[in-house]
Protein backbone atom coordinates (compact mmCIF):
# COMPACT_ATOMS: atom_id res chain seq x y z
CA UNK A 1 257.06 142.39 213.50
CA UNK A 2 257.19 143.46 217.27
CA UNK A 3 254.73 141.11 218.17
CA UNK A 4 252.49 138.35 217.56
CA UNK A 5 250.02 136.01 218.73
CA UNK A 6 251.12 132.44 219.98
CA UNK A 7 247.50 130.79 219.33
CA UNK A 8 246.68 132.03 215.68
CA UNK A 9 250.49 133.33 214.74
CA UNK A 10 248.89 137.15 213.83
CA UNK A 11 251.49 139.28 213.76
CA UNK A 12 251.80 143.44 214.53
CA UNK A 13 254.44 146.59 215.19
CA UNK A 14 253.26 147.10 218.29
CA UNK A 15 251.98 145.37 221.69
CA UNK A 16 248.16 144.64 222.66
CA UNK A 17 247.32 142.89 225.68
CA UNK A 18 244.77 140.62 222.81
CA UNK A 19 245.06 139.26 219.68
CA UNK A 20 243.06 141.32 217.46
CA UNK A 21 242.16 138.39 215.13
CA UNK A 22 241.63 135.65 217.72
CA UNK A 23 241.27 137.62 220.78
CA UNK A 24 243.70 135.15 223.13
CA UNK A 25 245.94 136.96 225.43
CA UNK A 26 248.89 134.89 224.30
CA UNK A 27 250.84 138.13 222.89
CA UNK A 28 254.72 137.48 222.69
CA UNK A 29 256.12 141.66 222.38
CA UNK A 30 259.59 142.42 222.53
CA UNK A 31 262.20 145.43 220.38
CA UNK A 32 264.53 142.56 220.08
CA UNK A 33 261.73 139.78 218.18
CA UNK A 34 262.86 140.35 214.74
CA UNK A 35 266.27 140.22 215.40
CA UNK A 36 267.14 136.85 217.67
CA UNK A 37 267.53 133.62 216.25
CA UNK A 38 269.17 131.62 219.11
CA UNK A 39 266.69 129.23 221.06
CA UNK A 40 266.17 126.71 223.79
CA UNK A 41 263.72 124.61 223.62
CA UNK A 42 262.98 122.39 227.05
CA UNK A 43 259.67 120.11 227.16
CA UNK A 44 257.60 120.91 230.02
CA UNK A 45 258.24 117.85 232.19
CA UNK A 46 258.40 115.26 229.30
CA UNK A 47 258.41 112.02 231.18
CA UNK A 48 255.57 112.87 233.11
CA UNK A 49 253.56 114.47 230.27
CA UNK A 50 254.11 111.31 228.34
CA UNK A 51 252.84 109.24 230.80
CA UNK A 52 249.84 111.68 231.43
CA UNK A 53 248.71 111.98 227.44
CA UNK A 54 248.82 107.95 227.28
CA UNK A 55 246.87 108.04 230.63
CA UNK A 56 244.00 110.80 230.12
CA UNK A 57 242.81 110.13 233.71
CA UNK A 58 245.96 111.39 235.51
CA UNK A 59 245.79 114.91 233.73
CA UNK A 60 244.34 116.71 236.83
CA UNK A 61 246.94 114.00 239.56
CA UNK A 62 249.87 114.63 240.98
CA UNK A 63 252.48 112.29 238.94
CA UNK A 64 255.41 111.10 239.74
CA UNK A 65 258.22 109.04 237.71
CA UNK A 66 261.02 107.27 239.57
CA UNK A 67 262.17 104.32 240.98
CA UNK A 68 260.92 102.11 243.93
CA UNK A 69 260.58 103.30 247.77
CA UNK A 70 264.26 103.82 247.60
CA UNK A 71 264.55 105.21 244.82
CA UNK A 72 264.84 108.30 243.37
CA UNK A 73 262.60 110.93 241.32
CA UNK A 74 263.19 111.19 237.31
CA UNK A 75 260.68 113.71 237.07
CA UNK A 76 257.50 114.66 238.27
CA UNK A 77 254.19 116.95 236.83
CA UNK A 78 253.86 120.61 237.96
CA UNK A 79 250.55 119.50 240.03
CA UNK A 80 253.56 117.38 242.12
CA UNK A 81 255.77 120.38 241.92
CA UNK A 82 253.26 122.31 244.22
CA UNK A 83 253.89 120.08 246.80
CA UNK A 84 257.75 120.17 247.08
CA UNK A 85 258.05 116.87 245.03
CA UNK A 86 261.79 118.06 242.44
CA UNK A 87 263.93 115.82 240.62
CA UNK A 88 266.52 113.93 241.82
CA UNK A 89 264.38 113.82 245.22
CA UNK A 90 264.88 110.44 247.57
CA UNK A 91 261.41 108.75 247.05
CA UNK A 92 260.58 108.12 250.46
CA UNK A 93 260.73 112.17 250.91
CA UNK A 94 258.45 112.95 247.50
CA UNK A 95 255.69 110.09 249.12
CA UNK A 96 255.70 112.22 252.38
CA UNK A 97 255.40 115.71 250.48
CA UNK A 98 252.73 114.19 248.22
CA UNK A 99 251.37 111.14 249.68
CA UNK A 100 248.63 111.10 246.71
CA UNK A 101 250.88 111.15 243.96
CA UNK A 102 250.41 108.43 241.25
CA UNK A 103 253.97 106.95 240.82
CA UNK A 104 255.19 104.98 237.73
CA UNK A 105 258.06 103.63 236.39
CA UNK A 106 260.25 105.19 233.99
CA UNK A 107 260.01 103.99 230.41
CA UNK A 108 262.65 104.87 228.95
CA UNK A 109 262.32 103.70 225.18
CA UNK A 110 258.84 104.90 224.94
CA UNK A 111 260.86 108.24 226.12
CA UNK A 112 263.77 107.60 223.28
CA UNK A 113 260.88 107.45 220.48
CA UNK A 114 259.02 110.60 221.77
CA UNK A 115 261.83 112.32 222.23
CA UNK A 116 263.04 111.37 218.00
CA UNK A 117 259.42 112.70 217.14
CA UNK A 118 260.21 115.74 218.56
CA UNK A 119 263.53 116.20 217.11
CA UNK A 120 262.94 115.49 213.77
CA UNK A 121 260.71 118.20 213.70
CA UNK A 122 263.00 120.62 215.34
CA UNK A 123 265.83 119.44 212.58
CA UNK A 124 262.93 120.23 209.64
CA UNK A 125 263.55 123.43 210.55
CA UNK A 126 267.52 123.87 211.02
CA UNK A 127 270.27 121.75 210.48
CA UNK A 128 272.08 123.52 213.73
CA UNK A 129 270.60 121.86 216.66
CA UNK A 130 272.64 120.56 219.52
CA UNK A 131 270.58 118.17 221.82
CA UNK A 132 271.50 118.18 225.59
CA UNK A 133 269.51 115.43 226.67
CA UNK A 134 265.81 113.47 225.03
CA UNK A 135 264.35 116.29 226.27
CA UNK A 136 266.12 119.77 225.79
CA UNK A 137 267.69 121.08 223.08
CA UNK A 138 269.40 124.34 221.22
CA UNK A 139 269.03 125.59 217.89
CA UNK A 140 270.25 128.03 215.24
CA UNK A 141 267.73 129.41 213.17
CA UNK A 142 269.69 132.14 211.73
CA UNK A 143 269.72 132.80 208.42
CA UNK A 144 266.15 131.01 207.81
CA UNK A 145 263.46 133.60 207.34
CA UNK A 146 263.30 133.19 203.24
CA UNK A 147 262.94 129.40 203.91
CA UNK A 148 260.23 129.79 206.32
CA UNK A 149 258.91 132.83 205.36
CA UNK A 150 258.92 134.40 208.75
CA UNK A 151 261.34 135.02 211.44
CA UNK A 152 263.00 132.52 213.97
CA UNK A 153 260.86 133.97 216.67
CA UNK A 154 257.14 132.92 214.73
CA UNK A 155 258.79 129.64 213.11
CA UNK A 156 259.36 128.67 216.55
CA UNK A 157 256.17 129.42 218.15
CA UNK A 158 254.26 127.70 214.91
CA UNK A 159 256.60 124.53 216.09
CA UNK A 160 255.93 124.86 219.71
CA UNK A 161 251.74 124.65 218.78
CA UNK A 162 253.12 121.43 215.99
CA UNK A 163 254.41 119.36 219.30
CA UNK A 164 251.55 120.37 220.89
CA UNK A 165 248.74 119.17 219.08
CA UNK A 166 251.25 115.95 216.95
CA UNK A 167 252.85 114.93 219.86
CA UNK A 168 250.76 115.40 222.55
CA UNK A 169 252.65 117.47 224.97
CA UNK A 170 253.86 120.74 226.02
CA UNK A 171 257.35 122.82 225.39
CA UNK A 172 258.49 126.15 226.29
CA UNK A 173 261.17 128.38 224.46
CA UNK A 174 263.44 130.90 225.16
CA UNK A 175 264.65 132.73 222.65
CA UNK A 176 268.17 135.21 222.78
CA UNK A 177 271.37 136.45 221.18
CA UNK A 178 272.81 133.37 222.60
CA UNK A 179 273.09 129.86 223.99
CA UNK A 180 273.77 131.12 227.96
CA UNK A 181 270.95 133.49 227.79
CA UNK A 182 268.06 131.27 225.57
CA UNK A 183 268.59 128.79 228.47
CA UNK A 184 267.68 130.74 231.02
CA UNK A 185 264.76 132.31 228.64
CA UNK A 186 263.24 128.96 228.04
CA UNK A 187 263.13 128.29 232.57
CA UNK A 188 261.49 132.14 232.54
CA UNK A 189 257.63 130.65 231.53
CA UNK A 190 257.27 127.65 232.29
CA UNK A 191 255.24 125.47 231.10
CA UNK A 192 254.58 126.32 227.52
CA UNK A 193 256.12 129.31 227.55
CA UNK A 194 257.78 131.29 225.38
CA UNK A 195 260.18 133.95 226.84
CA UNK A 196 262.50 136.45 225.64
CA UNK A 197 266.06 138.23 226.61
CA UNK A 198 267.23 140.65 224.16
CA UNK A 199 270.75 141.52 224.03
CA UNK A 200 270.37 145.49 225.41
CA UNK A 201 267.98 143.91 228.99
CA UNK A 202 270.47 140.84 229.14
CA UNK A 203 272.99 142.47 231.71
CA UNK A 204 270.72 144.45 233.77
CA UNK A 205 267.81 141.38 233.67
CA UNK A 206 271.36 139.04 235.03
CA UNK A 207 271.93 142.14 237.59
CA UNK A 208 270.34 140.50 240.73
CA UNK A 209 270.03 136.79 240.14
CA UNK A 210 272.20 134.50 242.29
CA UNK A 211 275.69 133.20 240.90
CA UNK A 212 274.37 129.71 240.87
CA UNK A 213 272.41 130.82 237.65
CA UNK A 214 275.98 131.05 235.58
CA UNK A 215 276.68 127.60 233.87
CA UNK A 216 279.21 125.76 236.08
CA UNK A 217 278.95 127.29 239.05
CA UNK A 218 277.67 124.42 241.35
CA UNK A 219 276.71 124.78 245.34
CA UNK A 220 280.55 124.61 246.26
CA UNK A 221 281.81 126.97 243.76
CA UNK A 222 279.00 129.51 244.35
CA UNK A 223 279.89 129.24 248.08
CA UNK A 224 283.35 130.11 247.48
CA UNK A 225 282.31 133.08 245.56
CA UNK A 226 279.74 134.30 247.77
CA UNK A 227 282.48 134.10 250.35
CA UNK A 228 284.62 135.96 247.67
CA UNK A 229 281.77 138.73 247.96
CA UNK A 230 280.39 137.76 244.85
CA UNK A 231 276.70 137.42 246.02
CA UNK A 232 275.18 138.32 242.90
CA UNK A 233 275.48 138.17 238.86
CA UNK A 234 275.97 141.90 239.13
CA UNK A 235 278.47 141.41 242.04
CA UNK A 236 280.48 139.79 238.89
CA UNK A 237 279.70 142.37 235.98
CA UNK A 238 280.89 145.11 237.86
CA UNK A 239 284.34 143.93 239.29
CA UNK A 240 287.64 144.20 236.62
CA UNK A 241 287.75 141.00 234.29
CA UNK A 242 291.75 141.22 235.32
CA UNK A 243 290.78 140.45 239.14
CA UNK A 244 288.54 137.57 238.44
CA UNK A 245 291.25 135.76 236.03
CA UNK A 246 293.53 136.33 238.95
CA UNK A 247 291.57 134.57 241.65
CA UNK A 248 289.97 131.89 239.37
CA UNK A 249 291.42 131.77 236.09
CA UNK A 250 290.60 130.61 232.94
CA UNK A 251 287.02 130.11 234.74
CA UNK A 252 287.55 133.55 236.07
CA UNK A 253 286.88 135.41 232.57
CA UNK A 254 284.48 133.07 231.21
CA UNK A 255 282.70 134.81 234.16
CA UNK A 256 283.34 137.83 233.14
CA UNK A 257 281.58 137.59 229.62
CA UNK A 258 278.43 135.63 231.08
CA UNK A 259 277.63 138.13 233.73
CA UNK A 260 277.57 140.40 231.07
CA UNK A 261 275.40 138.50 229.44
CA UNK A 262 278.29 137.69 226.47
CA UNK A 263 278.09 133.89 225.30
CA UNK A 264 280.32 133.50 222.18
CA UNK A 265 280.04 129.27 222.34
CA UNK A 266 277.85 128.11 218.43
CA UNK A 267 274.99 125.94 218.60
CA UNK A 268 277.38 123.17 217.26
CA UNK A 269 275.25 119.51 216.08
CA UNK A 270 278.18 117.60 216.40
CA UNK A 271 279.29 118.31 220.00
CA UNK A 272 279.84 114.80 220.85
CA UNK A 273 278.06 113.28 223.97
CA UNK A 274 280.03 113.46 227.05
CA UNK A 275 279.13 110.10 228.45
CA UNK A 276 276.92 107.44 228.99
CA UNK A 277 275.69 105.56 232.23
CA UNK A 278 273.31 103.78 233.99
CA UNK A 279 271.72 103.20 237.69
CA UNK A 280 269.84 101.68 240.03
CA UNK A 281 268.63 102.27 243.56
CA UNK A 282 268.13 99.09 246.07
CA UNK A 283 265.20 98.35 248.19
CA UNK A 284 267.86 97.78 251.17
CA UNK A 285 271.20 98.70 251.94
CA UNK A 286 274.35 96.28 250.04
CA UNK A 287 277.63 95.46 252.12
CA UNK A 288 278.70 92.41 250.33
CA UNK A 289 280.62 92.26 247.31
CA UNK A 290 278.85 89.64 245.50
CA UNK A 291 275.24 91.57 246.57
CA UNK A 292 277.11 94.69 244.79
CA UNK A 293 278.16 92.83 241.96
CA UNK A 294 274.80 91.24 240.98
CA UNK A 295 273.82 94.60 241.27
CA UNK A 296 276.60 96.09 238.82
CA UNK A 297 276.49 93.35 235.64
CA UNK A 298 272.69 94.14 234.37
CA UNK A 299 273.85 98.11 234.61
CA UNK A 300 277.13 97.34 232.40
CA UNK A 301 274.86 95.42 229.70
CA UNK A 302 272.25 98.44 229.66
CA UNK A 303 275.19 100.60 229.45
CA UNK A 304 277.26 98.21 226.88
CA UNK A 305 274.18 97.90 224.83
CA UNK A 306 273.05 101.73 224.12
CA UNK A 307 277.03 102.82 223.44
CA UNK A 308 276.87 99.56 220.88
CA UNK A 309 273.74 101.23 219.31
CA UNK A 310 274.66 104.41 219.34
CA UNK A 311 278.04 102.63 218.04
CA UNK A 312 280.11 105.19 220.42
CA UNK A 313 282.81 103.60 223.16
CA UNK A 314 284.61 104.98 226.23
CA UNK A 315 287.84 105.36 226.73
CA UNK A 316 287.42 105.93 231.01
CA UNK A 317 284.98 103.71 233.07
CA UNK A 318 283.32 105.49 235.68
CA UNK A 319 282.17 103.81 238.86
CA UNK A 320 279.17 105.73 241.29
CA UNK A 321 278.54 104.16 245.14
CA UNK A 322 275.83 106.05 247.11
CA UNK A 323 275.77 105.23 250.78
CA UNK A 324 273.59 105.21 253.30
CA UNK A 325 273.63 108.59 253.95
CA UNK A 326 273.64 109.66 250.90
CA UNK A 327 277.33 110.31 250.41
CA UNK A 328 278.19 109.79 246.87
CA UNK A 329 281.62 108.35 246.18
CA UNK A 330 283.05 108.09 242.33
CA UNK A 331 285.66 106.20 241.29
CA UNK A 332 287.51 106.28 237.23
CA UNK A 333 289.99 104.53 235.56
CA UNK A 334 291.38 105.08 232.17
CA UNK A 335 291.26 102.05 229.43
CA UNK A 336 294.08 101.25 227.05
CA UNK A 337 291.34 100.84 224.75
CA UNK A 338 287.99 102.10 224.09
CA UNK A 339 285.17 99.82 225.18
CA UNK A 340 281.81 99.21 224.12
CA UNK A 341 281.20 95.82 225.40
CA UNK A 342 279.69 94.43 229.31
CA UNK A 343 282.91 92.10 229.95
CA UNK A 344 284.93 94.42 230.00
CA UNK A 345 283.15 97.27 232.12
CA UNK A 346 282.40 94.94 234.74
CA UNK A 347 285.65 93.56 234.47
CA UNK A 348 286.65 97.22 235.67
CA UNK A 349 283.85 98.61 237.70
CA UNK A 350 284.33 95.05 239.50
CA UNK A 351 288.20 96.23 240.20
CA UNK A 352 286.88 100.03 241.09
CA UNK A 353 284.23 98.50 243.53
CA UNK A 354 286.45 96.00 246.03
CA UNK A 355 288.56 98.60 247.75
CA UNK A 356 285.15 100.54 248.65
CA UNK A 357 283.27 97.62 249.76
CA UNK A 358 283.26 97.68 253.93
CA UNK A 359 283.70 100.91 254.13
CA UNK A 360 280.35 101.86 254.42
CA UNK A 361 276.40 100.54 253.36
CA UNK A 362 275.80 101.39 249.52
CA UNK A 363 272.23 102.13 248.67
CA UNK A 364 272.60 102.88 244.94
CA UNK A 365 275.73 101.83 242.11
CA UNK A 366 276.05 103.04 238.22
CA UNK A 367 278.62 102.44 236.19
CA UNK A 368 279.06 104.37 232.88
CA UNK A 369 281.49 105.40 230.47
CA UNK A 370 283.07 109.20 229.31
CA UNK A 371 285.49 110.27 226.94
CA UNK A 372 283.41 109.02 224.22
CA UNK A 373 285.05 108.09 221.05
CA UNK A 374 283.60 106.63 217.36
CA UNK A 375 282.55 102.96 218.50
CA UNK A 376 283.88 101.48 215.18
CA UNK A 377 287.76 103.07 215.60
CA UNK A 378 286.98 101.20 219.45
CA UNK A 379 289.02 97.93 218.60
CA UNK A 380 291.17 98.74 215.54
CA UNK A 381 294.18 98.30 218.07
CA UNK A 382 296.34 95.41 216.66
CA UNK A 383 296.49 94.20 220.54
CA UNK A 384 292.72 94.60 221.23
CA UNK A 385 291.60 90.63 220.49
CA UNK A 386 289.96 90.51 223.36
CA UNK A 387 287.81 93.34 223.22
CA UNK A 388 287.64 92.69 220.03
CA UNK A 389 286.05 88.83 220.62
CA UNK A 390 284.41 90.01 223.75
CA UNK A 391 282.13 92.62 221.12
CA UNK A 392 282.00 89.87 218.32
CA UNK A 393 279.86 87.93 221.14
CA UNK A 394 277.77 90.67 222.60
CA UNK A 395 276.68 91.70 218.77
CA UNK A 396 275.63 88.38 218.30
CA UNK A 397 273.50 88.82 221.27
CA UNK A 398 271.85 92.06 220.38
CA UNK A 399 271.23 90.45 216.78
CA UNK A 400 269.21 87.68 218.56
CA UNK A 401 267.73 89.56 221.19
CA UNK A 402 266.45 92.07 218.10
CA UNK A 403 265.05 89.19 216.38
CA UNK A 404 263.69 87.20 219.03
CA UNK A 405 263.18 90.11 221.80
CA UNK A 406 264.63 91.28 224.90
CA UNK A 407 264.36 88.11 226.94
CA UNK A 408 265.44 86.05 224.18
CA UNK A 409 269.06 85.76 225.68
CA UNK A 410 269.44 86.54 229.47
CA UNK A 411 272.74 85.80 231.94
CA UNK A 412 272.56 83.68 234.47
CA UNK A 413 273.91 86.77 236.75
CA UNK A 414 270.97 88.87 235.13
CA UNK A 415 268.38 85.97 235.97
CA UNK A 416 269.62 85.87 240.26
CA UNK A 417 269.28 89.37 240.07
CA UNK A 418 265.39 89.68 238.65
CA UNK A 419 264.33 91.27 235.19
CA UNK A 420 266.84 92.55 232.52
CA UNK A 421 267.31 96.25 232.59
CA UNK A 422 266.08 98.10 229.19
């Protein structure tokens, strides 16, 4: 197989511009198809396309998810896109860009149980799937043609059309010798696409692209090696692996291999999540403390509450301020104990927050937790009654709040401060 149609799976040696059987134009050709079985999958949009297959009459509107007037955007549909409107975008700049836009509120456990749907199906068809967030994901099909009967490549477009038409919305797949290269694959066609790098294109298709396509290398890093005279991916191939371990180090031959298009990194299902946080945007500038710290308490029992039912805890509490002007200040500190309960993360953000309040007007605070360990080794600490008593109580919470619903149990902090966060 060299090719084969995405909309009735027909499948050829050789490339035609239509499907012979079906006649659709949707003809996936490449040397390499037979031989790949490292993928990304990435769902086109997914917070917006959910909200757009429960809403049929927003299919042809610009849609946006995100917070308030001063908030930020989640995500946003590819009719939005047109206009400017990207993630991560102030709100008050995606209104001006697309004044029509219909704007809703993220939902994030209708989200959650999409985003299961779609997994389970993905982990029907391998066991080696490592997610990177509810909506992205890589997976390992080697080794999987007898079970399927046909190679990764048509297994994956058969699942791609299964989301599709069981789910409701789009996603679009890249498919490579490896994890570095499938991501960029799966960016190359968007939306429902389905794109292919084969290992013999991979350094020359790299060649031209910026640096800031090569995992890790953020603005300020790609600025320091664009002022390096490292412009390019191929700027990178073609210098001596020797001279870029000398000037950056360990970080220097990593880029090495993935300018070259060399990824050696598994597809490994039990990478453990990094961390866990939560956020929220005001509708006007905070100075005071107590302002901040309403602000901070509903965020630590969002936060408290998904590591408890994920049963993971932290071992570092991680503080975010946003000012005014959109400077972005962090602050950590490192627990004697791993944490999974709201006490004790306010307890610390509370500590992290005082020194920073007065030096400037915060328009956003999150609080989350990273070095993620098992959630029931969290308190096994002979010393850790408190935590350990502080957990006892917050279980007891989520038991009642599960049997008599969210609102059964609410703070009085969490009641000054308006509706619960989910």
């Amino acid at each position: 197989m060299k090719a084969f149609c995405r909309d009735c799976f027909w499948t050829g040696e050789a490339a035609v511009k239509r499907c012979p059987t079906c006649g659709s134009p949707r003809i996936l050709a490449h040397a390499e198809l037979d031989l790949l079985s490292i993928a990304h999958m990435d769902c086109d949009a997914f917070y917006a396309s959910v909200e757009k297959r429960d809403r049929p009459e927003l299919r042809d509107l610009p849609v946006i998810v995100g917070g308030g007037v001063r908030g930020v955007v989640t995500t946003c549909c590819y009719i939005a896109r047109i206009s400017g409107v990207r993630s991560a975008m102030p709100m008050f700049q995606a209104r001006r860009l697309c004044p029509q836009a219909v704007i809703i509120k993220p939902d994030f456990t209708k989200y959650r149980t999409e985003s299961r749907r779609i997994f389970e199906k993905v982990r029907h068809l391998t066991p080696l799937v490592q997610g990177l967030s509810l909506d992205e994901a890589w997976m390992d099909l080697s080794g999987t043609e007898r079970l399927h009967g046909a190679p990764p490549a048509l297994t994956l477009a058969r699942l791609q059309a299964e989301i599709e038409r069981e789910v409701g919305i789009t996603v679009s797949i890249g498919l490579a010798p490896n994890k570095f290269l499938a991501k960029i694959a799966s960016d190359l066609d968007k939306p429902r696409g389905f794109a292919v790098i084969g290992a013999a294109e991979a350094e020359a298709f790299l060649a031209p692209r910026p640096v800031g396509v090569i995992p890790g290398v953020g603005p300020a890093f790609a600025r320091s090696l664009e002022k390096a005279g490292y412009r390019t991916v191929g700027d990178l191939a073609r210098e001596d692996p020797r001279v870029l371990a000398e000037r950056f180090g360990a970080g220097g031959l990593r880029l090495a291999d993935l300018s070259r298009g060399r990824d050696t990194r598994a597809v490994d299902p039990d990478q453990a999540r990094k961390s866990i946080s939560a956020e929220t945007t005001f509708n006007e500038d905070l100075t005071r403390l107590a302002d901040l710290e309403d602000q901070l308490w509903p965020l630590c029992e969002k936060v408290a509450r998904h590591a408890r039912a994920e049963t993971i805890a932290g071992r570092v509490v991680v503080l975010k301020l946003r000012d005014s002007v959109f400077r972005i200040t962090t602050r950590r500190r490192t627990l004697p104990i791993a944490t999974q309960t709201a006490k004790t993360l306010f307890q610390i953000g509370r500590e992290l927050l005082k020194p920073e309040v007065g030096a400037a007007a915060y328009r956003l605070i999150g609080i989350g937790m990273s070095e993620l360990v098992d959630g029931d080794l969290a308190v096994s600490d002979f010393f850790a009654a408190a935590e350990s008593r502080a957990l006892q109580s917050e279980k007891a919470l989520d038991a009642l709040r599960q049997r008599f619903g969210a609102d059964a149990v609410v703070s009085a902090r969490t009641l000054k401060n308006g509706p619960r966060a989910n």
